[in-house]
N, C-alpha and C. Protein backbone atom coordinates (compact mmCIF):
# COMPACT_ATOMS: atom_id res chain seq x y z
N UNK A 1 88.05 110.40 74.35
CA UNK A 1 87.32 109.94 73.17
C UNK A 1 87.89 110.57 71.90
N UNK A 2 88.83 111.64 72.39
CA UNK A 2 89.06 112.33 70.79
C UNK A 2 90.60 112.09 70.73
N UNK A 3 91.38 111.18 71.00
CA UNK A 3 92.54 110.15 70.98
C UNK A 3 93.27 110.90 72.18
N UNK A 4 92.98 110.97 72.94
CA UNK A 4 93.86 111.08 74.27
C UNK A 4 94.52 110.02 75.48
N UNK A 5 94.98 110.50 75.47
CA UNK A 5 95.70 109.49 76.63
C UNK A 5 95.29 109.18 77.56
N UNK A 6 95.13 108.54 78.41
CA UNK A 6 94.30 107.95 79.59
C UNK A 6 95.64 107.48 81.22
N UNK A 7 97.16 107.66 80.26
CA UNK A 7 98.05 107.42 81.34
C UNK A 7 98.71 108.77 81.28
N UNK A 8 98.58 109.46 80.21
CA UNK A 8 98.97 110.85 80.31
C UNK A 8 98.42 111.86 81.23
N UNK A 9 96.92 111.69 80.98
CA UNK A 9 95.89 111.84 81.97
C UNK A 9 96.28 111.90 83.20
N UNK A 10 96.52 110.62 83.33
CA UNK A 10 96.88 110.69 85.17
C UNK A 10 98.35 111.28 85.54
N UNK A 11 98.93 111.31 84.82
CA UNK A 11 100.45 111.21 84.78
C UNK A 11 100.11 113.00 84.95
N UNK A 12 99.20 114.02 84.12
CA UNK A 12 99.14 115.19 84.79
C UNK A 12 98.49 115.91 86.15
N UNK A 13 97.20 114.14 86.14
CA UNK A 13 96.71 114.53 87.85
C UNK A 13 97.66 114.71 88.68
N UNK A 14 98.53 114.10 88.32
CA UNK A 14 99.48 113.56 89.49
C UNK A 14 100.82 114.73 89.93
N UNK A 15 101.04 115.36 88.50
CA UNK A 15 101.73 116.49 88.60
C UNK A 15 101.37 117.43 89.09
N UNK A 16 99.82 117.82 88.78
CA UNK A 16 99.05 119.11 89.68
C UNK A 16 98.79 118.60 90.88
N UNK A 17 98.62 117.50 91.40
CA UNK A 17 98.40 117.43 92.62
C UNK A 17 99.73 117.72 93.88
N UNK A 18 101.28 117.12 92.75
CA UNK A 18 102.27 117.61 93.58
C UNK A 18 102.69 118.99 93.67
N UNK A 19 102.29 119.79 93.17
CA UNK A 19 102.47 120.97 92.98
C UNK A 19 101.83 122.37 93.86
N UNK A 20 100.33 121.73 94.03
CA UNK A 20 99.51 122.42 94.53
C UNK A 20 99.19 122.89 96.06
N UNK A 21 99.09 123.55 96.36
CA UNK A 21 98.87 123.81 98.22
C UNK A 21 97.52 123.14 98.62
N UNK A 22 97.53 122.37 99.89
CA UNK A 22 95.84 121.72 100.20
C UNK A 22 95.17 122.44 100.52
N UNK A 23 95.31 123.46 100.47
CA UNK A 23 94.20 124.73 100.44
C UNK A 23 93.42 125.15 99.21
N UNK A 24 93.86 124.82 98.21
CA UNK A 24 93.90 125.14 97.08
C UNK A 24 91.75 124.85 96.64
N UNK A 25 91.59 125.62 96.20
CA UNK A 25 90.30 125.25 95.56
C UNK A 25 90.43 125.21 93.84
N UNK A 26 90.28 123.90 93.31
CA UNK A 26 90.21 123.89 92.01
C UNK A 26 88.44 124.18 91.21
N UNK A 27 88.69 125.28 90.18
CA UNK A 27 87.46 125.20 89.43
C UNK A 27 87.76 125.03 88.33
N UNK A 28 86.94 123.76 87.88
CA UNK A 28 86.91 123.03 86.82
C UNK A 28 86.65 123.76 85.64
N UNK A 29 86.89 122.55 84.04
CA UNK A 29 85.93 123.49 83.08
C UNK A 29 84.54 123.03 82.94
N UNK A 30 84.35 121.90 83.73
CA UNK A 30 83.05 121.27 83.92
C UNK A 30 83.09 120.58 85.37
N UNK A 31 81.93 121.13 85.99
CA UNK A 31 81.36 120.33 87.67
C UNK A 31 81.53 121.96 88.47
N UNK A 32 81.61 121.04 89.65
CA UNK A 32 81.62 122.14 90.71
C UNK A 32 82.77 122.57 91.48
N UNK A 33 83.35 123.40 91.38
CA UNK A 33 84.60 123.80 93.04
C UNK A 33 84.71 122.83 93.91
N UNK A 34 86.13 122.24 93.64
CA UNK A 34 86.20 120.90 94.46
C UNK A 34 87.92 121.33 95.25
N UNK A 35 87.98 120.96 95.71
CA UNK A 35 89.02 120.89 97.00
C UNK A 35 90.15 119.91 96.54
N UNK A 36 91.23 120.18 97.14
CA UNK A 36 92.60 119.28 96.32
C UNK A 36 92.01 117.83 96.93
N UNK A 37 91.38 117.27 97.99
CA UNK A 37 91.15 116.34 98.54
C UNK A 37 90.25 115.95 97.28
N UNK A 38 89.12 116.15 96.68
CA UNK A 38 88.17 116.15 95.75
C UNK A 38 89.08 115.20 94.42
N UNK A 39 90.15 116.16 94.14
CA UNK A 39 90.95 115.62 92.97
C UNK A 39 91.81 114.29 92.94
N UNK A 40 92.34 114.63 94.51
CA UNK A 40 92.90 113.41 94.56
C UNK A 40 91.97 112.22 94.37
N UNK A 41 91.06 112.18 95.11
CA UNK A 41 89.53 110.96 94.69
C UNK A 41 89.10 111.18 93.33
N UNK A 42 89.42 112.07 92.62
CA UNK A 42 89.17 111.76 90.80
C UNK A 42 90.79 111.17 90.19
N UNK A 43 91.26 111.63 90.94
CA UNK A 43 92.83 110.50 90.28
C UNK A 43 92.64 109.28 90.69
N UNK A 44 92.31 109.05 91.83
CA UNK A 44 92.65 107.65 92.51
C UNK A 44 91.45 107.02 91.49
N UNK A 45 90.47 107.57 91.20
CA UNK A 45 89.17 106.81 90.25
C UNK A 45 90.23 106.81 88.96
N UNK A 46 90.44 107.59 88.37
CA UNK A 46 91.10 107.66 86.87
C UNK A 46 92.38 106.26 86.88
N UNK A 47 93.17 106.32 88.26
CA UNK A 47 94.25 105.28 88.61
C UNK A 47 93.90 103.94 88.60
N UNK A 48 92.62 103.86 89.07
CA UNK A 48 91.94 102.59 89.34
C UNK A 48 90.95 102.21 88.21
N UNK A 49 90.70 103.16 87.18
CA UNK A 49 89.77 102.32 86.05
C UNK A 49 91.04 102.15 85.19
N UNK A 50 92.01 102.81 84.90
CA UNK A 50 93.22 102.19 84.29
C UNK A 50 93.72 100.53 84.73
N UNK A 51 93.63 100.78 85.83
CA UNK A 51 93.74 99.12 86.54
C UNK A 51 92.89 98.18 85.82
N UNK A 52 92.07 98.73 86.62
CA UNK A 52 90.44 97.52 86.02
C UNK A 52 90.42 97.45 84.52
N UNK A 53 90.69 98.13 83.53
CA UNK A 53 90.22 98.00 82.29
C UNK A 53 91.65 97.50 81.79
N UNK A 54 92.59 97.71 82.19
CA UNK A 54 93.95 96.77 81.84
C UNK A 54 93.99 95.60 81.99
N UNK A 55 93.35 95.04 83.48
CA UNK A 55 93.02 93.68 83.67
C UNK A 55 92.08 93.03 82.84
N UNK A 56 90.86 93.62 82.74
CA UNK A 56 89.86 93.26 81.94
C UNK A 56 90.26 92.77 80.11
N UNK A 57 91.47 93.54 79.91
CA UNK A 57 91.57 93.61 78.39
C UNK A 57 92.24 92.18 78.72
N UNK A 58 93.28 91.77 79.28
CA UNK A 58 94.71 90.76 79.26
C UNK A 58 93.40 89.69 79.83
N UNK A 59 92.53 89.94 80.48
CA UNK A 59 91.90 88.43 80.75
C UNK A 59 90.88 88.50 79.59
N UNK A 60 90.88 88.76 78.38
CA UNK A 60 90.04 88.64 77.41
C UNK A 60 88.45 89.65 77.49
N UNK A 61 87.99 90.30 78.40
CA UNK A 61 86.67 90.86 78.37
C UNK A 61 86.32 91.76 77.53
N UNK A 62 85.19 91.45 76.52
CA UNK A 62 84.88 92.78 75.93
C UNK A 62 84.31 94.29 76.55
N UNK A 63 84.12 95.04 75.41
CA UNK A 63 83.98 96.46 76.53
C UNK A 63 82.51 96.24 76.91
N UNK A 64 82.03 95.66 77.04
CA UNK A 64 80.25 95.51 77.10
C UNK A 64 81.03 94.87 78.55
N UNK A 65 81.21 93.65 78.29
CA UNK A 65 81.87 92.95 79.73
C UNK A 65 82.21 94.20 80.74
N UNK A 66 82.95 94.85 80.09
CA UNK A 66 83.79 95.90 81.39
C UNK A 66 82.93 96.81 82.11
N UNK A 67 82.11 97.64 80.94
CA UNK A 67 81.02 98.39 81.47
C UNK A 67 79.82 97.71 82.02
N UNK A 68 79.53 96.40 82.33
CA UNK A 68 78.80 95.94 82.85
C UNK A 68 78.93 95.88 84.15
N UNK A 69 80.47 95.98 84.72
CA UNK A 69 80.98 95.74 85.98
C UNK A 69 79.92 96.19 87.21
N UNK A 70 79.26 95.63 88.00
CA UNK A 70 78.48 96.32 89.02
C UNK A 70 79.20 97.21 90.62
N UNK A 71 80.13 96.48 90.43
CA UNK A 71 81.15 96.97 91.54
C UNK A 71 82.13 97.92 91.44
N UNK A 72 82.34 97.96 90.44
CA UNK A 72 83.18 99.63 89.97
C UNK A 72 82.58 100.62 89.48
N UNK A 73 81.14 100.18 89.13
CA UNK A 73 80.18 101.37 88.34
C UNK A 73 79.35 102.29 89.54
N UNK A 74 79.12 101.24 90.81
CA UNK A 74 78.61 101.65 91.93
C UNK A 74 79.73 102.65 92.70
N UNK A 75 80.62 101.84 92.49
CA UNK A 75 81.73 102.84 93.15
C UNK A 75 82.16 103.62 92.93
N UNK A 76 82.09 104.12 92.06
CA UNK A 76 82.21 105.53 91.14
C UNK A 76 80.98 105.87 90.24
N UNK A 77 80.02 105.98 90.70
CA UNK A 77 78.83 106.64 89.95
C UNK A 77 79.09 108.21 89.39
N UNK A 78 79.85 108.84 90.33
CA UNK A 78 79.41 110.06 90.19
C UNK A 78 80.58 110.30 89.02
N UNK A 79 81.22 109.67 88.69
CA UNK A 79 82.43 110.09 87.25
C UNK A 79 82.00 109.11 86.61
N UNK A 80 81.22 107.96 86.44
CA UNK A 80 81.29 107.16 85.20
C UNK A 80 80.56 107.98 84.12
N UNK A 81 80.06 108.76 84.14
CA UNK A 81 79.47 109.23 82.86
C UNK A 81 79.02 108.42 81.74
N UNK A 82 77.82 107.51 82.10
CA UNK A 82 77.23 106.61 81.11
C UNK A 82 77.79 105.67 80.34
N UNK A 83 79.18 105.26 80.89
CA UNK A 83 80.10 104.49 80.27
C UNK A 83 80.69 104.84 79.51
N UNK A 84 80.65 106.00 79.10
CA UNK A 84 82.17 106.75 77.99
C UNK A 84 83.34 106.52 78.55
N UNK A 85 83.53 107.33 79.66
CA UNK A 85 84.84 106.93 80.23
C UNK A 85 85.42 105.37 80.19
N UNK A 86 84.70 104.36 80.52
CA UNK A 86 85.34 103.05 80.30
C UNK A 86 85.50 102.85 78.79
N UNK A 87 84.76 103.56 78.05
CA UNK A 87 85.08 103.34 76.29
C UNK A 87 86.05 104.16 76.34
N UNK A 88 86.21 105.36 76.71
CA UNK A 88 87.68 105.86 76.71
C UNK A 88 88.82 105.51 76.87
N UNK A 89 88.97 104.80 78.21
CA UNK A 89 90.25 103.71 78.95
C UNK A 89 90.11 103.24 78.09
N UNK A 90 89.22 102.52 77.45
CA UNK A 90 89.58 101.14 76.80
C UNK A 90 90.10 101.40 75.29
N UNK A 91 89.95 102.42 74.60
CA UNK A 91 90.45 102.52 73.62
C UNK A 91 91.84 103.24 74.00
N UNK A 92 91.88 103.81 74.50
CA UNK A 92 93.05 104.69 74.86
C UNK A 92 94.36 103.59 75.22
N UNK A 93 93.99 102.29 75.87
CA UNK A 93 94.93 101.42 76.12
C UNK A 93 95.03 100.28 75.21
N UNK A 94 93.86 100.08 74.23
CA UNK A 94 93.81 98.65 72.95
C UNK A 94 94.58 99.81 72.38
N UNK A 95 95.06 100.97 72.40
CA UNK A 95 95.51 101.79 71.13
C UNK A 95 97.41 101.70 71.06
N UNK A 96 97.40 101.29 72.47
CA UNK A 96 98.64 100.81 72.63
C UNK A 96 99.74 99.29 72.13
């Protein structure tokens, strides 16, 4: 929300995840002690709303449209965070 990147983003999940031992316990600066397995399922979410909200933009949907989605909001409840994050993707990639 405060002009960040959203492929940069992943582009550093992706670096700490190659880097790291699967033993590894990550503590956040926000949530709880999560396990490299944990992160990888917050990349693969971060990988996959980049998807969805890329598609969504090129087939015309507004962001009301996107955050309305019932099938990606269910599927990731526990990171959507009240729909910021999809206002995030979505500006982060119209900014492109």
């Amino acid at each position: 929300m405060n002009g960040g990147d959203v492929k940069g983003y992943l582009n550093n999940l992706d670096a700490v995840l190659a880097w790291v031992p699967a033993d590894t316990k990550i503590i956040p600066g926000h949530g709880v002690v999560s396990s490299v397995d944990d992160l990888r399922k917050f990349r693969d979410f971060v990988a996959e709303s980049i998807a969805v909200v890329q598609k969504d933009i090129a087939d015309g949907r507004t962001l009301d449209q996107i955050k309305g989605d019932p099938d990606f909001l269910e599927k990731y409840k526990q990171w959507r965070n009240g729909g910021r994050w999809l206002e995030a993707v979505d500006r982060s990639l119209a900014a492109k």
